[in-house]
Protein backbone atom coordinates (compact mmCIF):
# COMPACT_ATOMS: atom_id res chain seq x y z
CA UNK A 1 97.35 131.57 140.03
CA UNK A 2 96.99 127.61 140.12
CA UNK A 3 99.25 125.44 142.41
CA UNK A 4 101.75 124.47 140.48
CA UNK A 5 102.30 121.13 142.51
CA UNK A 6 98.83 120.46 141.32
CA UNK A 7 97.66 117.03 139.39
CA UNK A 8 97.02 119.29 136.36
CA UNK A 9 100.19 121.15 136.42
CA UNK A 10 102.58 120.92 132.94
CA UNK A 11 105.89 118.74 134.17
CA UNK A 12 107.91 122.22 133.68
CA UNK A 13 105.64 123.89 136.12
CA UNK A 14 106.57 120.91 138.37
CA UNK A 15 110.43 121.13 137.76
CA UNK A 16 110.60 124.77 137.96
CA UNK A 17 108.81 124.78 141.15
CA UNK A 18 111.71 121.82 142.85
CA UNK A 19 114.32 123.53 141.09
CA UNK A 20 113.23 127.31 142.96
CA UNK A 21 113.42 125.01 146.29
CA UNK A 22 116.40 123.34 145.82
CA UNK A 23 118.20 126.07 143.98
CA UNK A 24 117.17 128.72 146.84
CA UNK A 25 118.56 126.19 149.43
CA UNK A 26 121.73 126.11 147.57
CA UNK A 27 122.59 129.50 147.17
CA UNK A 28 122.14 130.05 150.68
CA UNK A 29 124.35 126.92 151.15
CA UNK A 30 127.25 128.02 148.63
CA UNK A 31 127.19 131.64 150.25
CA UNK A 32 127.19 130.06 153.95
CA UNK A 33 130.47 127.37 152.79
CA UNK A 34 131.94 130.53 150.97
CA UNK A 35 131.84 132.91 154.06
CA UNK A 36 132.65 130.36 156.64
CA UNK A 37 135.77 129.26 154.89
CA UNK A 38 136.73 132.65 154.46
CA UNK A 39 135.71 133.71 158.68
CA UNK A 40 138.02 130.95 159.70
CA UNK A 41 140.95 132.29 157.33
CA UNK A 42 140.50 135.61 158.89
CA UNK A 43 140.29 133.96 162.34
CA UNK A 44 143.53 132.43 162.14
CA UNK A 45 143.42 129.19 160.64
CA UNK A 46 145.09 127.76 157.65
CA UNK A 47 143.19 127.43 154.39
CA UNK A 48 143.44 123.80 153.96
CA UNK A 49 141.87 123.37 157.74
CA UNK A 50 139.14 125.52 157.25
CA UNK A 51 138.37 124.27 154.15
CA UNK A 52 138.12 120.80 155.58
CA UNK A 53 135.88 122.11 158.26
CA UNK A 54 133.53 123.71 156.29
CA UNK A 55 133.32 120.74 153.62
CA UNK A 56 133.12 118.17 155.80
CA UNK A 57 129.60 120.10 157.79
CA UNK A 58 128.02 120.83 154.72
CA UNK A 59 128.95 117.68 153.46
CA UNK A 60 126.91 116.27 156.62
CA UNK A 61 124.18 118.90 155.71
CA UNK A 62 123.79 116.78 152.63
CA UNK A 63 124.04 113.66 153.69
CA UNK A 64 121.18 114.32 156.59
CA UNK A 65 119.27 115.40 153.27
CA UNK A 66 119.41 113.06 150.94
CA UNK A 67 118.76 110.39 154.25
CA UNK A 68 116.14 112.07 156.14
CA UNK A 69 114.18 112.70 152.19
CA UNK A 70 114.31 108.66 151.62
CA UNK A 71 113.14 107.93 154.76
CA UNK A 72 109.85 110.54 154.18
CA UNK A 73 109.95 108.44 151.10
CA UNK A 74 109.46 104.90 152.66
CA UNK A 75 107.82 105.86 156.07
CA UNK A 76 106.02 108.88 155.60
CA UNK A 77 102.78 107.55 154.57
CA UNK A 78 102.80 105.09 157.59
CA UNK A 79 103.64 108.14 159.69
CA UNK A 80 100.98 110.09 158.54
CA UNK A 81 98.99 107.02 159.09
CA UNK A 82 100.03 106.77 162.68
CA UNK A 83 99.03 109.72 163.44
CA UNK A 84 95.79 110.30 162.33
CA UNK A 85 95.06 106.94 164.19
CA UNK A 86 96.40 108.19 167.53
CA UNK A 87 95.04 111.96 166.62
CA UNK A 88 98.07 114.06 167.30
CA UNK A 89 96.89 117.18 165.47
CA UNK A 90 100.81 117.79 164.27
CA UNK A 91 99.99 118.35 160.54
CA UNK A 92 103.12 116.85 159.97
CA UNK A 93 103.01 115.15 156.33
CA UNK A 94 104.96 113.75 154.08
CA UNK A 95 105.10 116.16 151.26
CA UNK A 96 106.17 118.86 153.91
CA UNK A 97 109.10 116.49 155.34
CA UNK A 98 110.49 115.51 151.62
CA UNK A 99 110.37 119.24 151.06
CA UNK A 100 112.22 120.21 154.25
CA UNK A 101 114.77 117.59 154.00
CA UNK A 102 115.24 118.67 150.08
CA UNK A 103 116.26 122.24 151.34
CA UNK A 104 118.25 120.56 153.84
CA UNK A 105 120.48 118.75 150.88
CA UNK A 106 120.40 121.46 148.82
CA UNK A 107 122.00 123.64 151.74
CA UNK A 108 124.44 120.84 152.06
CA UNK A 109 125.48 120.82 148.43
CA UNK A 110 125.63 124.65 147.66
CA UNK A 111 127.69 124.99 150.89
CA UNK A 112 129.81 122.08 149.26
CA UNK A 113 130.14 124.11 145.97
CA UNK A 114 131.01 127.16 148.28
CA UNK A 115 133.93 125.84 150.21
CA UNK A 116 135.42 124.91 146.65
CA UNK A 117 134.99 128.36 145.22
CA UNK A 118 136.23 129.84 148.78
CA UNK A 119 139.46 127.82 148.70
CA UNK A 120 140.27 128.38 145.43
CA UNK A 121 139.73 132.02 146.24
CA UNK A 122 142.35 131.79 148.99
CA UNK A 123 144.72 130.04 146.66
């Protein structure tokens, strides 16, 4: 099978292939805000409190995302750069840090989506 990232790939093979990272991210993310909201229920706290918790982390989740993927944006080639100049031997690249930080966000907003659906659970 080709890459599907690859110069020659069809645009859907390219969408399909962000969507499966993102997507897989968020589901994690939405199960992760749905459970936590509901542990700290069961723990003792109110509803509205744990929902706040739980929305305001992933909601940081999110935001480290969407920041840390527009810096890989503007630096990343510089980094990469810098690097083989000064021969590290990290194999860090770009590609690998927009990818990370896109899971990252996607966590973030699924865990978002999850607190809703937990607190509307808990009335």
């Amino acid at each position: 099978m080709s890459d599907p990232i690859a110069s020659h790939a069809t645009l859907a093979d390219r969408l399909l292939v962000r969507a499966r990272l993102v997507g897989g991210a968020a589901l994690v993310g939405l199960l992760a805000g749905t459970l936590g909201v509901l542990a700290l229920a069961l723990l003792g706290s109110d509803a509205r409190f744990a929902s706040e918790q739980v929305f305001a982390v992933c909601a940081l989740a999110l935001g480290f995302g969407v920041l840390g993927w527009s810096g890989s944006v503007l630096a990343g080639r510089t980094v990469e750069g810098l690097q083989s100049s000064l021969d590290t031997n990290t194999e860090w690249t770009e590609a690998d840090s927009r990818r990370a930080m896109a899971r990252i966000g996607g966590f973030g907003a699924g865990g978002m989506a999850g607190t809703v659906v937990s607190t509307v659970l808990l009335g």
